[in-house]
Protein backbone atom coordinates (compact mmCIF):
# COMPACT_ATOMS: atom_id res chain seq x y z
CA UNK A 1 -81.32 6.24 5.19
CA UNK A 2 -78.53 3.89 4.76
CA UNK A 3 -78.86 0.40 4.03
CA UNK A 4 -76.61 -2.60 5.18
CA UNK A 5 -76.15 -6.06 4.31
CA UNK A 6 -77.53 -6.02 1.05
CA UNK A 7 -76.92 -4.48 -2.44
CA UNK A 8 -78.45 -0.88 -3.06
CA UNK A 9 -78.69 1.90 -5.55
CA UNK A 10 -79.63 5.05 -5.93
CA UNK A 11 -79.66 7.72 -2.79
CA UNK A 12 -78.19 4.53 -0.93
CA UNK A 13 -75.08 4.04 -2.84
CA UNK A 14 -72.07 6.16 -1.73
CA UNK A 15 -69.05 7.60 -2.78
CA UNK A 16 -67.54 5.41 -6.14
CA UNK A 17 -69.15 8.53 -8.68
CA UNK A 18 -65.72 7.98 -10.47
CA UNK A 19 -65.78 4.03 -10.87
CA UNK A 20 -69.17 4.32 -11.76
CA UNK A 21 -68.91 7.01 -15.08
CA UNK A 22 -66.10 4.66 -15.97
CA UNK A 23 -68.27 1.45 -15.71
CA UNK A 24 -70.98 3.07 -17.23
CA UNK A 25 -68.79 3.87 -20.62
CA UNK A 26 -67.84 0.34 -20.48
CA UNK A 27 -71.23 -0.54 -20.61
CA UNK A 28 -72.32 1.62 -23.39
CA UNK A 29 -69.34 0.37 -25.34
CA UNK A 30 -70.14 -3.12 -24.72
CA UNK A 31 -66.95 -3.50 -23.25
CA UNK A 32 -66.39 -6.97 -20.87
CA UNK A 33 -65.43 -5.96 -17.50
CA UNK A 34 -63.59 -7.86 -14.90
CA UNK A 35 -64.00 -5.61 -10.97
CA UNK A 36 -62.03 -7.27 -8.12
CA UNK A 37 -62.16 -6.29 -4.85
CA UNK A 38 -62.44 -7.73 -1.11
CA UNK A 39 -65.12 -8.97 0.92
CA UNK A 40 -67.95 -6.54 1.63
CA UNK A 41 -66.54 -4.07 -0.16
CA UNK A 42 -69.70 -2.96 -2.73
CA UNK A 43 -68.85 -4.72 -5.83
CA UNK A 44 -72.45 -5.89 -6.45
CA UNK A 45 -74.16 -2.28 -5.70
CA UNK A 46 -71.74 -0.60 -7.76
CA UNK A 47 -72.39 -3.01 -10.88
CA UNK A 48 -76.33 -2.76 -10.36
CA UNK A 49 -75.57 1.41 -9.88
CA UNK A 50 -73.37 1.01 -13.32
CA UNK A 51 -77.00 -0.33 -14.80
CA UNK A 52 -79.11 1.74 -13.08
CA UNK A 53 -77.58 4.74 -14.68
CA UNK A 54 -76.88 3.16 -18.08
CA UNK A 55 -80.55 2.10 -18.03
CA UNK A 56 -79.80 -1.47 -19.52
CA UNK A 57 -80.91 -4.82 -17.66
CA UNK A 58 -78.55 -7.46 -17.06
CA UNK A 59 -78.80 -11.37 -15.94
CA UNK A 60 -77.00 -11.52 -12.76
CA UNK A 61 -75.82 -15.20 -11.48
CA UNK A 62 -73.64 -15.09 -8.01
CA UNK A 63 -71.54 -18.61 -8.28
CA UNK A 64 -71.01 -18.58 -4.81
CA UNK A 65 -75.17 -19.65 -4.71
CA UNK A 66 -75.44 -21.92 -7.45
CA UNK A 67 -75.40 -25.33 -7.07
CA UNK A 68 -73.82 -26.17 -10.27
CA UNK A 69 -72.73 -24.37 -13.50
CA UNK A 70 -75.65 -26.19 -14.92
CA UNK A 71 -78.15 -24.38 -12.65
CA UNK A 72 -76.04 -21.43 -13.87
CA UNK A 73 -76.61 -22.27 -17.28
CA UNK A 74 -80.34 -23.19 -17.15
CA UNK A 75 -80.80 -19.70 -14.99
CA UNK A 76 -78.80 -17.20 -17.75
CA UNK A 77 -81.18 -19.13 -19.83
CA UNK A 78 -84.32 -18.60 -18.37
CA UNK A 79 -83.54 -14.80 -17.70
CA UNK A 80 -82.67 -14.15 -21.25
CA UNK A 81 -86.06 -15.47 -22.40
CA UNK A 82 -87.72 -13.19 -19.79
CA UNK A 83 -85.98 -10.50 -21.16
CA UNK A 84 -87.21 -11.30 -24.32
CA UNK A 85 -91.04 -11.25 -23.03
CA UNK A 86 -91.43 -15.14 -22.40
CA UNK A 87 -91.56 -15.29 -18.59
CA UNK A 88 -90.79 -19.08 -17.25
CA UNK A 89 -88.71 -20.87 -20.24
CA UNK A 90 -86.96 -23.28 -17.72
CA UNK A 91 -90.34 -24.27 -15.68
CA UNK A 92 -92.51 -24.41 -19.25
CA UNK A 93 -89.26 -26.81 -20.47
CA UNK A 94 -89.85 -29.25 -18.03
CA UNK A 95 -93.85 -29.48 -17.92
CA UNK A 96 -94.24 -29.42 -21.77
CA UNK A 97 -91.42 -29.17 -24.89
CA UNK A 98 -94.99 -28.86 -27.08
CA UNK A 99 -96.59 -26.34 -24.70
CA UNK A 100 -93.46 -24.32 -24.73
CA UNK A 101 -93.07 -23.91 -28.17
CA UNK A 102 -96.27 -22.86 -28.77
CA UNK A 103 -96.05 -20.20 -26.07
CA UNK A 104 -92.87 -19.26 -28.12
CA UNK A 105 -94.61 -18.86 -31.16
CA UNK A 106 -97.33 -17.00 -29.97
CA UNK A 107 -95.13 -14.70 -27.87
CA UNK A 108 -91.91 -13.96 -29.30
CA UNK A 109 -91.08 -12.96 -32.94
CA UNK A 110 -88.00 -14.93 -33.80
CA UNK A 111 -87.28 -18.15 -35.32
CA UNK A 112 -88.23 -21.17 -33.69
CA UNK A 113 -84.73 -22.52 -34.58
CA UNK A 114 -83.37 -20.91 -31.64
CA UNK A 115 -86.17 -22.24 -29.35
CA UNK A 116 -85.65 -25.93 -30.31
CA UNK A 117 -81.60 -24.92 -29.79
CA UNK A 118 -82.32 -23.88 -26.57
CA UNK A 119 -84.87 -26.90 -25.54
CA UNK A 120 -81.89 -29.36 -27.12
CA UNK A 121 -79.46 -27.84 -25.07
CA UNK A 122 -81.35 -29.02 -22.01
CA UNK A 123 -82.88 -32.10 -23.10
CA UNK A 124 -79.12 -33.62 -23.99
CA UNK A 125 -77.08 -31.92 -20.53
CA UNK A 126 -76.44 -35.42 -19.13
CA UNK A 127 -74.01 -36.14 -22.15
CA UNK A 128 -72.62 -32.81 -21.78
CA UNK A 129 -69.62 -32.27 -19.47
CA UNK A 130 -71.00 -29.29 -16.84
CA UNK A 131 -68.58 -26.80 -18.79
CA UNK A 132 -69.89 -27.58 -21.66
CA UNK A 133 -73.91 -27.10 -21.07
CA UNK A 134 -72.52 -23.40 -19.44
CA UNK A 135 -70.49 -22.37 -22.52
CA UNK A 136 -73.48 -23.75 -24.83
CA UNK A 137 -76.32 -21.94 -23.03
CA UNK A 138 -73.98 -18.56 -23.75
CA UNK A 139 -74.00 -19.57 -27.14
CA UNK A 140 -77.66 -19.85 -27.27
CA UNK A 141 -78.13 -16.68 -25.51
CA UNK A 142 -75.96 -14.92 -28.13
CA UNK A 143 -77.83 -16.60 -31.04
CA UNK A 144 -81.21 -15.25 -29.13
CA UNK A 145 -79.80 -11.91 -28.66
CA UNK A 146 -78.62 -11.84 -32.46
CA UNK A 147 -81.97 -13.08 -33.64
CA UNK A 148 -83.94 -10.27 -31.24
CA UNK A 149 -81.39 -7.59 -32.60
CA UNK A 150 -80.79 -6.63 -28.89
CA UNK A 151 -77.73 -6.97 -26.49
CA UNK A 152 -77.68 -8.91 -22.99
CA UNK A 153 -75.46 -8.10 -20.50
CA UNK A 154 -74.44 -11.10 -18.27
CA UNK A 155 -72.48 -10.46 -14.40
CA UNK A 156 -71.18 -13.31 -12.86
CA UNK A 157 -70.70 -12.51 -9.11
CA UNK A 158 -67.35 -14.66 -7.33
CA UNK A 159 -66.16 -15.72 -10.16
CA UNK A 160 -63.21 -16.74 -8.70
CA UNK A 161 -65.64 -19.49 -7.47
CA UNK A 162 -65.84 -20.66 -11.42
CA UNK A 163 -63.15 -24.05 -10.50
CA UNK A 164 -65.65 -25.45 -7.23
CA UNK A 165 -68.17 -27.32 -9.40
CA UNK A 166 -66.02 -30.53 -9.56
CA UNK A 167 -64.50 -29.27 -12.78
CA UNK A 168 -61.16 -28.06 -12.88
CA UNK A 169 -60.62 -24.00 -13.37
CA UNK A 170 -58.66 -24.75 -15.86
CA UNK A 171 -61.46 -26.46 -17.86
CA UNK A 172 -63.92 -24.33 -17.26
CA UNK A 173 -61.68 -21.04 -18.16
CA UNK A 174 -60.63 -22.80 -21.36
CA UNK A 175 -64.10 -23.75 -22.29
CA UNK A 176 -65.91 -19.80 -21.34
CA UNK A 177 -63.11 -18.31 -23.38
CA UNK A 178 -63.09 -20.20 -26.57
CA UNK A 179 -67.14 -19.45 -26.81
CA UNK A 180 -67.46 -15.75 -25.28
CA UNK A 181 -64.68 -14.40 -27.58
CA UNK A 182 -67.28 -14.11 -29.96
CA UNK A 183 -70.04 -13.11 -28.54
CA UNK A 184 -68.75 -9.56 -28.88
CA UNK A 185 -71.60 -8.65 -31.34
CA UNK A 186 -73.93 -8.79 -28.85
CA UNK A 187 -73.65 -10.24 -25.42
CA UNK A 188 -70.85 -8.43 -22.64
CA UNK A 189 -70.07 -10.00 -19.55
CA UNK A 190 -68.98 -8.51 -16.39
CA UNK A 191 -66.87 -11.03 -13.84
CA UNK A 192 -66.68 -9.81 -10.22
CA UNK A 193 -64.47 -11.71 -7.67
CA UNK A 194 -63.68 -10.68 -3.82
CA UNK A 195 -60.61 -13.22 -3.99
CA UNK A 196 -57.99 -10.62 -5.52
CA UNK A 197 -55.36 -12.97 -6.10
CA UNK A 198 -57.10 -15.45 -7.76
CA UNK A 199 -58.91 -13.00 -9.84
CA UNK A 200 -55.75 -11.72 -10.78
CA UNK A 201 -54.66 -14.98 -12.15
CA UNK A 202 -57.42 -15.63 -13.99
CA UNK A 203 -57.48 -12.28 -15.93
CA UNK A 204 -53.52 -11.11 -15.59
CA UNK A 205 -51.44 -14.59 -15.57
CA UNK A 206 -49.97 -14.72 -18.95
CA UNK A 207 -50.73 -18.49 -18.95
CA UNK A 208 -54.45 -17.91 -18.18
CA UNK A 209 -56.84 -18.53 -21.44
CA UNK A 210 -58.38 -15.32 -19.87
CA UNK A 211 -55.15 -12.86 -19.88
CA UNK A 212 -55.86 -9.44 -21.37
CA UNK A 213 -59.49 -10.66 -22.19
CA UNK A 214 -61.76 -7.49 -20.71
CA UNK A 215 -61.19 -4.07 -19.05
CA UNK A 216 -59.70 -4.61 -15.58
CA UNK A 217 -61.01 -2.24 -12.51
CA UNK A 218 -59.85 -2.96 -8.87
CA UNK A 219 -62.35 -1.56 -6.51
CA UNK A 220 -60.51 0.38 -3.91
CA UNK A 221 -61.26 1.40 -0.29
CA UNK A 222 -64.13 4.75 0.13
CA UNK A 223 -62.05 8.21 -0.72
CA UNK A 224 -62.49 9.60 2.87
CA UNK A 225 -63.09 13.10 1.25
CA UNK A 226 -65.63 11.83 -0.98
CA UNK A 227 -67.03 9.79 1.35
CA UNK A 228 -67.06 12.72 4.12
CA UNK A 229 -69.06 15.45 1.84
CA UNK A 230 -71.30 12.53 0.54
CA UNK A 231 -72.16 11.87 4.12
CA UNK A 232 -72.43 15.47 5.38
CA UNK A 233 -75.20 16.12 2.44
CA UNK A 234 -77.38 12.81 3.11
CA UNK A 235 -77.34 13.87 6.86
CA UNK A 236 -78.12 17.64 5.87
CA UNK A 237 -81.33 16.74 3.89
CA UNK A 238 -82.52 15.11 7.03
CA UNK A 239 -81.84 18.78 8.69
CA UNK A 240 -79.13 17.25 10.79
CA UNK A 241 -75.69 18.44 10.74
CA UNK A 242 -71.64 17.62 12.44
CA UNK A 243 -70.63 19.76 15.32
CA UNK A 244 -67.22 18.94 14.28
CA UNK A 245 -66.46 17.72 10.40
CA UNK A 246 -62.82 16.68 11.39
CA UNK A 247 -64.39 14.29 14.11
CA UNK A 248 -66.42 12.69 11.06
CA UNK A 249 -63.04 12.40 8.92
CA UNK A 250 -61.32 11.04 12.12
CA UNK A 251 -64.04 8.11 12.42
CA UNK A 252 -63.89 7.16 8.55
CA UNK A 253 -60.06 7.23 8.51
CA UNK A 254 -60.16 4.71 11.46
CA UNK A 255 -62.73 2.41 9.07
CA UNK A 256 -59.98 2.53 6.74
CA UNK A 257 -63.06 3.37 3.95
CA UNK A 258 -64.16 0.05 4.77
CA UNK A 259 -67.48 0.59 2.45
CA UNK A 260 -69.66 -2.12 4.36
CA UNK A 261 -68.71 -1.25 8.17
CA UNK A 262 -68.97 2.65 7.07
CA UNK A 263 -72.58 2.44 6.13
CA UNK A 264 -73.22 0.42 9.72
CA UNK A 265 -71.72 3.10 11.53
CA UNK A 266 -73.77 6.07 9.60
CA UNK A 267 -76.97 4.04 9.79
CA UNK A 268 -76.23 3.91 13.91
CA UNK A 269 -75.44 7.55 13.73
CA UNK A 270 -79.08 8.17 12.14
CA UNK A 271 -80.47 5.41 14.59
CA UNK A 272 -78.91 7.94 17.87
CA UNK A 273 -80.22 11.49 16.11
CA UNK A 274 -83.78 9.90 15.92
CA UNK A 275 -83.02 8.50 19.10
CA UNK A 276 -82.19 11.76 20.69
CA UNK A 277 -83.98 13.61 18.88
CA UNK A 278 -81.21 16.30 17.89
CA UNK A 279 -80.43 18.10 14.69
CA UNK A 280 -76.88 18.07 15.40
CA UNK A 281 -74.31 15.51 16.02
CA UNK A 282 -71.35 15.48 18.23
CA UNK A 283 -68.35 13.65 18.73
CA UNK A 284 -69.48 11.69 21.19
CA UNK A 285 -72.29 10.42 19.15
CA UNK A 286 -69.34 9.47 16.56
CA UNK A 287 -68.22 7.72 19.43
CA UNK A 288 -70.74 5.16 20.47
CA UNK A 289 -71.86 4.59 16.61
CA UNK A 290 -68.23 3.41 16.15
CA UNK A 291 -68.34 1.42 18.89
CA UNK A 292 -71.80 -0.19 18.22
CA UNK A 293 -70.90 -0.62 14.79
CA UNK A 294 -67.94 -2.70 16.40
CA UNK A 295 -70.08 -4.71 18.55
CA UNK A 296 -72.59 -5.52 15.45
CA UNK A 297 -69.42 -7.02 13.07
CA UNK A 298 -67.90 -8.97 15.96
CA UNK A 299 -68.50 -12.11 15.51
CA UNK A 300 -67.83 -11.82 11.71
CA UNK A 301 -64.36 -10.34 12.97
CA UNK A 302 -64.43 -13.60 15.21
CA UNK A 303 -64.85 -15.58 12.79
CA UNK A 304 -61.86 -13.87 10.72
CA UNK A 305 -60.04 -14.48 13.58
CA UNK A 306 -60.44 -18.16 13.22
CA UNK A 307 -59.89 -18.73 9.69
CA UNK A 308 -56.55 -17.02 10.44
CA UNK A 309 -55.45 -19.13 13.40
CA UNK A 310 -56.22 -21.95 12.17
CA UNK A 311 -53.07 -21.61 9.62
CA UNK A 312 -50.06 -21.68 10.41
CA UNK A 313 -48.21 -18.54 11.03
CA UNK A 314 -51.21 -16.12 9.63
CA UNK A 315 -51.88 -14.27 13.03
CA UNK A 316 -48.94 -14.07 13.92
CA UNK A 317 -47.82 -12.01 11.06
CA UNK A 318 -51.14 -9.81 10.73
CA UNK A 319 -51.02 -9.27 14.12
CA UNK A 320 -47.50 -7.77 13.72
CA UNK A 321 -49.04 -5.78 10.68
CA UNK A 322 -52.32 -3.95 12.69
CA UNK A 323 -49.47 -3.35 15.18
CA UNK A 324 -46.67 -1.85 12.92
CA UNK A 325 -44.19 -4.79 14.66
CA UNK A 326 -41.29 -5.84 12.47
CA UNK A 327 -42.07 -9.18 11.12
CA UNK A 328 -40.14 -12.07 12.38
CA UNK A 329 -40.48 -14.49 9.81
CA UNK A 330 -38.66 -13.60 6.64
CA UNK A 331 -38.02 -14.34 3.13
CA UNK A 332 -40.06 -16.94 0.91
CA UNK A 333 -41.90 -17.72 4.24
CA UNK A 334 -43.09 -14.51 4.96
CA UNK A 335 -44.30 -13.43 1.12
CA UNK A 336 -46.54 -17.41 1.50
CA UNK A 337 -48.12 -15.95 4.48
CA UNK A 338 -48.90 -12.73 3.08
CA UNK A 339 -50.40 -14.32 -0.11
CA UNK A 340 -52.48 -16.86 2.04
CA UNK A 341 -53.84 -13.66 4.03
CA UNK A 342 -54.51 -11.96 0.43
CA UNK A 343 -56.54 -15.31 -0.52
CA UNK A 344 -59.12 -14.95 2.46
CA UNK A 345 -59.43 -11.33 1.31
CA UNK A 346 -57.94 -9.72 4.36
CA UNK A 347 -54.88 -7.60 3.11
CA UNK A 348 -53.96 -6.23 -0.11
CA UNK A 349 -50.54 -4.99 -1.58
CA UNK A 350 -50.32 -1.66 -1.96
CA UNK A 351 -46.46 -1.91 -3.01
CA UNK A 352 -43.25 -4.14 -2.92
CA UNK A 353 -43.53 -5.79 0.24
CA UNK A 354 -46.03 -3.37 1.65
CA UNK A 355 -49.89 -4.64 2.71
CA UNK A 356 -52.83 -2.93 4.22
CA UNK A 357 -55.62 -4.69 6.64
CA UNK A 358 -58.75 -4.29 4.33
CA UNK A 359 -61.21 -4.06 7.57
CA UNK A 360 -60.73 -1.32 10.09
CA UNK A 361 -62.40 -3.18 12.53
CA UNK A 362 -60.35 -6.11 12.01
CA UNK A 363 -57.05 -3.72 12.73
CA UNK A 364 -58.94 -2.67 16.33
CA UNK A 365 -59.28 -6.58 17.08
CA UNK A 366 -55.79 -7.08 16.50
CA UNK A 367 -54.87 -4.17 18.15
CA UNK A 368 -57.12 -4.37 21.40
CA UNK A 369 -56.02 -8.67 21.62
């Protein structure tokens, strides 16, 4: 009934009903999006929901997976031809340029300019710096969507991720922005990062080539009233109801609407009714599926825990934060700390000076150390 560790849709997506109309208007407009958000916190289910309910396909490429942004190139490529009914342009380009263009012929109704474009565009990437090849295959995929009278709708997932390829951000930002800016006819593009910060720079720094480029939407932790009746009506059309509904609120609040460690807790919940075999859940049920949700996440709490140590400062002062202890270090010191603790995703600022721990779980390590 609820799924974990991957992306879902559908009667498995929770909660967000809000983000989603909005994302879905964007879509429908054509609008280019930008979502940022922390680790684990849904950003790929709610773009594929977005889709799902707009009824439009998109090309999907996670940076964090590729090995370089020319097997990002050659893949928004390949899936744009596929979407265009020719299934396998990138392993037809390498066994024959001749075969290929006759399939292309045969199979799609556009000119074979485009075709050739896109078989240049690979034969000639090893003069082509690695920026270039990516911003010319989105040029190609514009000309092809032009030529098919269609839009394509491209996500890149961690796109903070965009500067690791052994070309500099910088570069790479300069050379995406001169071409995409007018692709507006007929290709959108949808950047999601889990690195708030540096997403921020990228798309709010006044001195970044992408400032003010696309609609801007920060993904925020699960509205615990939402959330709650969302729950209550999945469990109900498995006939299986709360004992006590402020013993349900109690459990999300201490998740701190973590989306990701939520749905491991509910799924243990469902694992204990079928377990038990009862229709109706009690607090002590809430209980252990806390806990074993706890037990499930802690060595990805662990490792937390070491990325933190291991600079200087950073447990001390989130330590002090899970613990509502007045911070010892101060000034100019203090706000580098935070910032390095927004960077590996685990607090956000909510205010000036004020930061929240973005895992629940993570606050109950802290707390119980």
């Amino acid at each position: 009934m609820f799924s974990v560790g991957r992306p879902v849709t559908g009667r498995s997506f929770f909660d967000r009903s809000k983000m989603v109309k909005k994302l879905v208007a964007f879509i429908d407009d054509g609008q280019d999006v930008m979502v940022k958000a922390p680790r684990r916190y849904g950003k790929t289910s709610l773009i594929k929901q977005a889709f799902k309910v707009s009824k439009k396909e998109h090309i999907y490429v996670d940076l964090r997976r590729e090995r370089s942004l020319s097997s990002a190139a050659e893949k928004i490529v390949d899936r744009a031809y596929e979407s265009a009914g020719m299934k396998g342009f990138a392993a037809g380009l390498k066994k024959s340029v001749v075969d290929l263009l006759g399939r292309a012929e045969k199979e799609l109704s556009i000119d074979l300019g485009i075709v050739k474009g896109s078989v240049k565009l690979f034969e000639q990437s090893g003069e082509m710096g690695e920026e270039e090849q990516l911003a010319a295959a989105l040029d190609n995929v514009f000309e092809l969507a032009k030529e098919l009278g269609v839009r394509f709708y491209i996500v890149f997932d961690e796109f903070q991720d965009i500067g690791r390829f052994g070309v500099s951000k910088d570069r790479v930002l300069d050379a995406l922005r001169g071409t995409i800016q007018h692709h507006g006819e007929s290709v959108s593009y949808y950047f999601l990062g889990s690195i708030e910060t540096i997403m921020s720079e990228i798309f709010e720094n006044r001195k970044s080539p992408f400032y003010n480029y696309c609609r801007r939407l920060t993904l925020e932790p699960f509205e615990i009233e939402e959330i709650k009746k969302d729950l209550i009506a999945a469990f109900r059309r498995k006939k299986i109801v709360f004992e006590d509904e402020g013993a349900l609120e109690e459990t999300l609040r201490k998740l701190c609407g973590h989306p990701a460690n939520t749905m491991v807790v509910m799924q243990n919940l469902y694992y204990i009714a079928l377990e038990k075999d009862i229709k109706s859940i009690g607090p002590k049920d809430l209980k252990r599926a806390y806990r074993d949700g706890y037990d499930e996440v802690l060595d990805l709490i662990e490792e937390y825990i070491g990325e933190i140590k291991a600079r200087k400062h950073h447990h001390d002062v989130i330590y002090r934060l899970a613990n509502s202890i007045p911070q010892e270090l101060k000034g100019p010191a203090l706000r580098q700390v935070f910032r390095g603790l927004e960077n590996m995703g685990h607090i956000t600022r909510t205010g000036r000076g004020e930061y929240r721990i973005n895992d629940g779980y993570l606050i109950e390590y802290l707390r119980e150390k």
